[in-house]
Protein backbone atom coordinates (compact mmCIF):
# COMPACT_ATOMS: atom_id res chain seq x y z
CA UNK A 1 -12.36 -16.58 13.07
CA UNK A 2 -14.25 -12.97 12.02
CA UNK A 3 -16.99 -13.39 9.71
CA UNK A 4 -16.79 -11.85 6.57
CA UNK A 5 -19.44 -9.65 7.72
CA UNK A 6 -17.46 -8.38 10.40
CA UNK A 7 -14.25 -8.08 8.10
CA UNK A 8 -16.21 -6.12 6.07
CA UNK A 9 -17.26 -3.68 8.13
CA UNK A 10 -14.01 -3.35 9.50
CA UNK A 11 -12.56 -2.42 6.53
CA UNK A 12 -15.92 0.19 5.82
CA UNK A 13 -14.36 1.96 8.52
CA UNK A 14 -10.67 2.37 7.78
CA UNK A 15 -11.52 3.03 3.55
CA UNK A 16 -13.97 5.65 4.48
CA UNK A 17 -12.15 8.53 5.02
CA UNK A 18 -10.27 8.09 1.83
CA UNK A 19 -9.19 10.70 -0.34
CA UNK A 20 -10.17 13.39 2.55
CA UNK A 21 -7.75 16.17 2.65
CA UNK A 22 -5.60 16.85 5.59
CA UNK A 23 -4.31 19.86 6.43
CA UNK A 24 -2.10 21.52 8.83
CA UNK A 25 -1.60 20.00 12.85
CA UNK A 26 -4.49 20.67 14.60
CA UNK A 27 -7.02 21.22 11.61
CA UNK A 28 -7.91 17.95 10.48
CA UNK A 29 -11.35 16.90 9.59
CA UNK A 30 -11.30 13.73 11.37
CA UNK A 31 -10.78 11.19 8.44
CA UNK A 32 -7.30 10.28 7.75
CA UNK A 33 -5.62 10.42 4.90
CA UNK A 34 -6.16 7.39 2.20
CA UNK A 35 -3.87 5.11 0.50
CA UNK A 36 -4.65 7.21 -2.90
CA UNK A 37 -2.36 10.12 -0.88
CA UNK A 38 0.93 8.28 -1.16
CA UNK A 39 2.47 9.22 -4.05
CA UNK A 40 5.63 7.77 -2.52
CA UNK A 41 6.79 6.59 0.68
CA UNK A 42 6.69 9.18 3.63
CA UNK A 43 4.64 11.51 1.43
CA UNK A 44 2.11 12.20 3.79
CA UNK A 45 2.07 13.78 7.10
CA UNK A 46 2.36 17.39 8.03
CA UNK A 47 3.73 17.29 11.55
CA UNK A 48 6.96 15.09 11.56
CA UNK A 49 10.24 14.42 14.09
CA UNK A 50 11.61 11.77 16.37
CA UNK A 51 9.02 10.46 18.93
CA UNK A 52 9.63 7.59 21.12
CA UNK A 53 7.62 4.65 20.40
CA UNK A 54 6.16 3.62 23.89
CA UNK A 55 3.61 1.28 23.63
CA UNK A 56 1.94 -0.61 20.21
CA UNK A 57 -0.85 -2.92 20.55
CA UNK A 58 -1.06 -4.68 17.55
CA UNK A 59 -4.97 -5.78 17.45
CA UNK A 60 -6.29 -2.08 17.82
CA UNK A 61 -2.99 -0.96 15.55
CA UNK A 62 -2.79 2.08 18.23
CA UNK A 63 0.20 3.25 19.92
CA UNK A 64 1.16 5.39 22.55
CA UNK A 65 3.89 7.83 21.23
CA UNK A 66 5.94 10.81 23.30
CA UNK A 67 8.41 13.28 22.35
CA UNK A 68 12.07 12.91 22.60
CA UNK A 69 13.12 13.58 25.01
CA UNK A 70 10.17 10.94 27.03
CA UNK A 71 7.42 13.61 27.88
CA UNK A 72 3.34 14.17 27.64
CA UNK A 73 2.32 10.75 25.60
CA UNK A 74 -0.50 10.60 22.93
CA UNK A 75 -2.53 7.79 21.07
CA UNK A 76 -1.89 7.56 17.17
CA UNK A 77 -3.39 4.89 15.14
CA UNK A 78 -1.58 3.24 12.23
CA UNK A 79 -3.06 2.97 9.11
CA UNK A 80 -3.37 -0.69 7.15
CA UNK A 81 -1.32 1.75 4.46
CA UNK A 82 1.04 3.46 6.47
CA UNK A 83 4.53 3.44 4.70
CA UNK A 84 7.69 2.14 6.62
CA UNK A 85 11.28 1.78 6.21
CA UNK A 86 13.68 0.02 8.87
CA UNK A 87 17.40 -0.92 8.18
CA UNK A 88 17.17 0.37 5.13
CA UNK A 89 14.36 -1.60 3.84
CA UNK A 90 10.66 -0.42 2.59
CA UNK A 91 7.69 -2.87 3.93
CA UNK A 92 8.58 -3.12 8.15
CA UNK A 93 6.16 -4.14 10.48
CA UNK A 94 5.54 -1.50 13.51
CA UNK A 95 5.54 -5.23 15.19
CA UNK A 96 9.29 -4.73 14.93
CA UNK A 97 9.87 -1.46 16.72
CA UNK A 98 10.68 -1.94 20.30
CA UNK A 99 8.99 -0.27 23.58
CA UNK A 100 10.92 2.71 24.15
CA UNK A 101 12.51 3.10 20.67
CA UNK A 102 13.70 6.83 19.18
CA UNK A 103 11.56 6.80 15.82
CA UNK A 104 11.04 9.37 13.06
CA UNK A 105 7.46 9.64 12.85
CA UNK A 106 5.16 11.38 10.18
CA UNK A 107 1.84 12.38 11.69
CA UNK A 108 -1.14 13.70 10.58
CA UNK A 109 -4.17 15.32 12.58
CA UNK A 110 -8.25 14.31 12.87
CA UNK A 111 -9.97 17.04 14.27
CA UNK A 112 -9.05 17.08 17.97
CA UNK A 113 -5.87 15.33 17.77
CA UNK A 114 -2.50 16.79 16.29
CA UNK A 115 -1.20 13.85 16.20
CA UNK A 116 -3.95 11.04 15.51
CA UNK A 117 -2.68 9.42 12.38
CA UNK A 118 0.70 7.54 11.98
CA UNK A 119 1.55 8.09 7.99
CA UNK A 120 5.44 6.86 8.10
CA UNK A 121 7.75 5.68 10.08
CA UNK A 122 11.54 4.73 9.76
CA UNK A 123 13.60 4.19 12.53
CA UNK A 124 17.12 5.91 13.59
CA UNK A 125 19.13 4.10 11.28
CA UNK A 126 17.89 4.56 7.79
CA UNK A 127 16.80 8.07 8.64
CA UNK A 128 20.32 9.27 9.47
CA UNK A 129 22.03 6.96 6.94
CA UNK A 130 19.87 8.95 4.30
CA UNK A 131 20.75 12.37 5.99
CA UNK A 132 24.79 11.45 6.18
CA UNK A 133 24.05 11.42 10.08
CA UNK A 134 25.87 8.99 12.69
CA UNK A 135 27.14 8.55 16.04
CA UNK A 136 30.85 9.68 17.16
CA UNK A 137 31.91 7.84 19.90
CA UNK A 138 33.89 10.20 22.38
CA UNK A 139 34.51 7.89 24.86
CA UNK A 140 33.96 4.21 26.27
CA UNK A 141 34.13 2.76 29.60
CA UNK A 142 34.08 -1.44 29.06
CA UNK A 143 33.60 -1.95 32.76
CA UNK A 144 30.58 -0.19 32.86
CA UNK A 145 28.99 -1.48 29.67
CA UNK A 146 28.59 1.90 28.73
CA UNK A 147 29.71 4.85 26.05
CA UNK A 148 29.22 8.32 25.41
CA UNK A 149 28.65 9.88 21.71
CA UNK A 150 27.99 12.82 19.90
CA UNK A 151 25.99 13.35 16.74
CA UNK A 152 27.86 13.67 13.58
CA UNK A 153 26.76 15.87 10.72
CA UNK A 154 28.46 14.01 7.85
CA UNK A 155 27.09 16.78 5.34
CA UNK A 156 28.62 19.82 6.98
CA UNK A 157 31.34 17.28 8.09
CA UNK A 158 31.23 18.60 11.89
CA UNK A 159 30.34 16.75 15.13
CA UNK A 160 28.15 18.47 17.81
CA UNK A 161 29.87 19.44 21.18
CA UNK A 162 26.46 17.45 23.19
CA UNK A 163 27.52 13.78 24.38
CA UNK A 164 25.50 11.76 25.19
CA UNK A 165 25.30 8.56 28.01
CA UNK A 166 24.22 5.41 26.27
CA UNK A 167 24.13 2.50 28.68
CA UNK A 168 24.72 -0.95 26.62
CA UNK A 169 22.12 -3.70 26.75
CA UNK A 170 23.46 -7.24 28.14
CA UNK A 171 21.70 -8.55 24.96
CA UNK A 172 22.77 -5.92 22.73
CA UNK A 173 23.82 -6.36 19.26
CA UNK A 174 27.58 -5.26 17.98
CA UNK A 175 28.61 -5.45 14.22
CA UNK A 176 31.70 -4.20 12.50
CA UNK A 177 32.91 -4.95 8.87
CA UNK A 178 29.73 -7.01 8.14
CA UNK A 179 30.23 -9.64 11.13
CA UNK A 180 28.58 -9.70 14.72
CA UNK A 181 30.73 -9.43 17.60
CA UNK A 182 31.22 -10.37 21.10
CA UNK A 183 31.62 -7.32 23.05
CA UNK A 184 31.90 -3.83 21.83
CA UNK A 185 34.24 -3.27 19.44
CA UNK A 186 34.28 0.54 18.81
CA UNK A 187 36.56 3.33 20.16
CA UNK A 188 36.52 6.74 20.39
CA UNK A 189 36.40 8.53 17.09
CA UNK A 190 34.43 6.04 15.53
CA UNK A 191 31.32 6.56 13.38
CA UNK A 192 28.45 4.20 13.92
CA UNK A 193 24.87 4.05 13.79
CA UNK A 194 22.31 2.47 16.90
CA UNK A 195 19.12 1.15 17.47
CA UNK A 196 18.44 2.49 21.06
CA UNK A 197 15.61 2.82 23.78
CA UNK A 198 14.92 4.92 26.60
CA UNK A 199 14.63 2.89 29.94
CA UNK A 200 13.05 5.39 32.12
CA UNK A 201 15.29 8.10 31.51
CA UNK A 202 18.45 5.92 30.53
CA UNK A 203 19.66 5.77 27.04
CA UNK A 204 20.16 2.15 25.97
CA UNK A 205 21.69 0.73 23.20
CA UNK A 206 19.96 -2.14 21.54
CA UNK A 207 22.21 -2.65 18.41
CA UNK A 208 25.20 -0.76 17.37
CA UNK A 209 26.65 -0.98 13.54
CA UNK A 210 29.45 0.46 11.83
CA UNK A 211 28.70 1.79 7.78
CA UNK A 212 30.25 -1.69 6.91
CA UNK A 213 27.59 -3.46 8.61
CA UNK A 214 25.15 -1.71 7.21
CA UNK A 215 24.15 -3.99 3.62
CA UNK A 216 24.40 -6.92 6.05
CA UNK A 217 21.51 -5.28 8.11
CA UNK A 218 19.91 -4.34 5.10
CA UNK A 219 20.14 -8.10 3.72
CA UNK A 220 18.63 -9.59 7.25
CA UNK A 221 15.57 -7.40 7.00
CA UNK A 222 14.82 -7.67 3.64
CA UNK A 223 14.72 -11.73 4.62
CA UNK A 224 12.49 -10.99 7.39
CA UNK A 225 10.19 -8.62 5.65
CA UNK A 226 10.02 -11.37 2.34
CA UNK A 227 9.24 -14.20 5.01
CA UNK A 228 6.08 -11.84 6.54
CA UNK A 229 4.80 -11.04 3.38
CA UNK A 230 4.83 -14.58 2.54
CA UNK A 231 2.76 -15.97 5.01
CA UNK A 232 0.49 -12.54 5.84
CA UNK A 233 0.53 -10.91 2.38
CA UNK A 234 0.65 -7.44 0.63
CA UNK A 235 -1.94 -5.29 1.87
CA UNK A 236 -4.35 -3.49 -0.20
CA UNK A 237 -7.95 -2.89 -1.67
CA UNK A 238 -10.46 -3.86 -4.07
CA UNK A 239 -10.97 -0.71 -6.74
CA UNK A 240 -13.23 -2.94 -9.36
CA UNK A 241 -14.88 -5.61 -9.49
CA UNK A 242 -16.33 -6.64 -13.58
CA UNK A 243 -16.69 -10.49 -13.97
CA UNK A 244 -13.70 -12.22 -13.89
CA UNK A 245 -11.61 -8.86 -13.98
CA UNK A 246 -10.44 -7.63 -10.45
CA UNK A 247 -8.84 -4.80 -9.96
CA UNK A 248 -6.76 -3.92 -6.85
CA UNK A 249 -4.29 -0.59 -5.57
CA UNK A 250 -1.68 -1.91 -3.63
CA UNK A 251 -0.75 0.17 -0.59
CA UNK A 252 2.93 2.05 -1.35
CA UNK A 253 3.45 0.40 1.95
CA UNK A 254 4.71 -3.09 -0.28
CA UNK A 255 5.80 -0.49 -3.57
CA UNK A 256 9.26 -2.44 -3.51
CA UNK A 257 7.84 -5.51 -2.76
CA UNK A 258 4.45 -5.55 -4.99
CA UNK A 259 6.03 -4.62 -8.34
CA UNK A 260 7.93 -8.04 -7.84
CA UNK A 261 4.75 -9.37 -9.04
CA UNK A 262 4.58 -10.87 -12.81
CA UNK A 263 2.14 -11.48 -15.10
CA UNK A 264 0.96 -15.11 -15.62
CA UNK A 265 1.77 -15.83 -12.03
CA UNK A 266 -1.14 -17.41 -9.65
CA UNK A 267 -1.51 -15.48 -6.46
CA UNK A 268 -3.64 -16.13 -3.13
CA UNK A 269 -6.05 -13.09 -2.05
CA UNK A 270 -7.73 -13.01 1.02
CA UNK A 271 -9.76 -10.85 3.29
CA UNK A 272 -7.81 -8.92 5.39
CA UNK A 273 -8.88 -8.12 9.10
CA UNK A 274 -8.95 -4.28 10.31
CA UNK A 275 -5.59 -5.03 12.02
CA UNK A 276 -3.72 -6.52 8.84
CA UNK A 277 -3.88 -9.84 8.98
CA UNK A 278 -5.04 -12.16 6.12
CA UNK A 279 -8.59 -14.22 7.05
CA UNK A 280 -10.82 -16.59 5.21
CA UNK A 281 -10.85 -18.50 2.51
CA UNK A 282 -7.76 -18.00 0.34
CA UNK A 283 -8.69 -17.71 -3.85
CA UNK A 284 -6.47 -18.23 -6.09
CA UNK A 285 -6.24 -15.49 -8.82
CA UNK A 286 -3.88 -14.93 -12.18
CA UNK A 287 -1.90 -11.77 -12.43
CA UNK A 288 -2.52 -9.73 -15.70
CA UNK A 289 -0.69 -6.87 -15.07
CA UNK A 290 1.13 -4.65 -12.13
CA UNK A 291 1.79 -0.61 -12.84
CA UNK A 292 3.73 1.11 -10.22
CA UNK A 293 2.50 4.83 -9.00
CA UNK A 294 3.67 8.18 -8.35
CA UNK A 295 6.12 9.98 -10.34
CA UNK A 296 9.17 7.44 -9.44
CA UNK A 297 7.19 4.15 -8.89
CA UNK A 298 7.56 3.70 -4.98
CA UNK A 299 3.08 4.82 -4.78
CA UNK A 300 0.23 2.39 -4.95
CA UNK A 301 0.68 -0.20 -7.54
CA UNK A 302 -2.39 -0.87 -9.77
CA UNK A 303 -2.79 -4.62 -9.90
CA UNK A 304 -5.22 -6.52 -12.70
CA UNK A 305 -6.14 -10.09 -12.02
CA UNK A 306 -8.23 -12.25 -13.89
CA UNK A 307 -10.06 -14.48 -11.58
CA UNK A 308 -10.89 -18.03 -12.39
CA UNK A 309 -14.31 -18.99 -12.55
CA UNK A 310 -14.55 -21.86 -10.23
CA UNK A 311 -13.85 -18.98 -7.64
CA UNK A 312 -15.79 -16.14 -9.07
CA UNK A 313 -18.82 -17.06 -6.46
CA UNK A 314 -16.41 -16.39 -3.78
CA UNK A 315 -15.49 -12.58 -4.32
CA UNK A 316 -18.88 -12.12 -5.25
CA UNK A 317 -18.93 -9.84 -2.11
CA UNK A 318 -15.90 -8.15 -2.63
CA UNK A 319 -16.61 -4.77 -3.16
CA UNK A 320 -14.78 -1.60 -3.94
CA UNK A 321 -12.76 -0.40 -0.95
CA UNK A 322 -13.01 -3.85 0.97
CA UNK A 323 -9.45 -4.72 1.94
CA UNK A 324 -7.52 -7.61 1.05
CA UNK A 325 -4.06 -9.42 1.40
CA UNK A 326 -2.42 -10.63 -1.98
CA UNK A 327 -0.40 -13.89 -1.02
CA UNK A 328 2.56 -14.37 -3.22
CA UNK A 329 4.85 -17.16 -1.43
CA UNK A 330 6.81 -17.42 -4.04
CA UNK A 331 8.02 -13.51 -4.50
CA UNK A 332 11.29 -12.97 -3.84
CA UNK A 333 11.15 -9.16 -3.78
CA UNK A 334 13.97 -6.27 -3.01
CA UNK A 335 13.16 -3.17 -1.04
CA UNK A 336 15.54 -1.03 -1.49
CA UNK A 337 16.12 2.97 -1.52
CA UNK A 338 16.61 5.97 -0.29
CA UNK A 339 14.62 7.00 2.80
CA UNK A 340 12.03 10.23 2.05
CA UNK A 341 12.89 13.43 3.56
């Protein structure tokens, strides 16, 4: 177990650029941008496309991203407030993506790097559901666990001429009209959506959906994303500290998630650790009030708690910009919406 000492200086590092402005690729200042930035999800980051997610190691919270096509690879870090959205859900874990995954990725610079920051992410899915983008399949070959598609462009209602190979995964996952299947049940002409990775330079398919299957998706990660935040928390950091009044912004990370949270209801905070993770002694705290940000709710949430004072002497070091995890077992929150632009 990290002392709090460490914790704290852990945290000293990651708060400390905030607020900084970012500008354009490639003219950074070196700090990234803070939690204060996200006025909504996806908000932030100049530089932005699809990027294959190659390698995440979840203790430094770096990965190793390249251009899609696979090409020259780079080291981003992602930020304790980076926003996410993943089968159509706000609040994924980049624990989730797989090696090799096509990802949109919102990037911002530090002074040497282009590409240093990882601001957003949402994976293939939600980001062409929310453009009226899917698959066409042109034309399947069972033997040989493998199809070929083309990208439809639901909003000019037109399909591009480019196919594309996608080899199918002996574990992958097939759902049509809300219900997994065997075996792949799609033919040509049909409109899906995939989860897919590159494998070398294969395409593979790692889960293919029709639109029907889509709220059932949605549904399953919502569960999974609830049960997380249950045991790990909802990130965010101490503003002010007066007496038995905290105050607390909650990342826009957990927006859908954190204003869930109701007055009169007894929470658990804890330190968090620079990669995420709650640590320490867990104090339970009363919730006095919760205010969503940014102009449509979905920034940081402003959270007032009123601490009890059997555990004042424990926050007694918490101060401004030292993160935390709020604990709420009991939250049953919904994370739904549209996916930024």
């Amino acid at each position: 177990m990290r002392s709090v000492k460490a914790v704290l200086v852990a945290a000293a590092v990651w708060v400390g650029g905030a607020g900084t402005a970012v500008g354009e690729p490639g003219t950074g200042t070196g700090a990234p941008p803070g939690p204060e930035a996200y006025l909504s999800p996806g908000g932030v980051g100049p530089r932005r496309g699809w990027y294959v997610w190659r390698h995440w190691n979840p203790r430094t919270r770096e990965v190793e991203i390249s251009k899609d096509p696979p090409g020259e690879v780079w080291t981003a870090r992602v930020l304790p407030w980076t926003t996410t959205y993943r089968y159509l859900t706000y609040g994924a874990s980049p624990d989730e993506l797989l090696p090799g995954e096509r990802v949109n990725l919102f990037l911002a610079p530090d002074a040497t790097n282009p590409r240093a920051y990882v601001c957003h992410f949402q994976d293939e899915v939600g980001q062409m559901k929310g453009h009226g983008h899917s698959w066409e399949i042109r034309t399947v070959d069972p033997s040989a666990r493998r199809f070929t598609a083309s990208l439809h462009l639901g909003t000019e209602n037109r399909t591009e001429l480019t196919e594309l190979g996608f080899d199918v995964d002996r574990h992958c996952e097939f759902w049509k009209a809300g219900v997994r299947v065997a075996a792949l049940p799609f033919a040509p002409g049909d409109r899906i959506y995939l989860t897919w990775i590159y494998r070398g330079e294969r395409r593979v398919a790692k889960l293919a959906a029709d639109d029907a299957s889509l709220n059932t998706l949605r549904q399953r990660e919502e569960t999974a994303v609830r049960q997380r935040l249950a045991r790990e928390g909802i990130g965010g950091r101490v503003e002010e500290v007066q007496g038995a009044a905290l105050r607390l912004m909650l990342f826009s990370t957990y927006w859908a998630q954190a204003r869930e949270l109701k007055p009169g209801t007894i929470v658990q905070l804890a330190l968090a650790t620079a990669d995420a993770r709650p640590t320490g002694k867990h104090v339970p705290v009363e919730v006095v009030s919760v205010k969503p940000g940014g102009p449509h709710g979905s920034g940081p949430v402003d959270l007032r708690l009123r601490v009890p004072e059997s555990a004042a002497e424990s926050l007694r070091s918490w101060t401004p910009g030292t993160l935390i995890r709020v604990i709420d077992p009991a939250g049953e929150p919904e994370s739904r919406g549209a996916p930024p632009r």
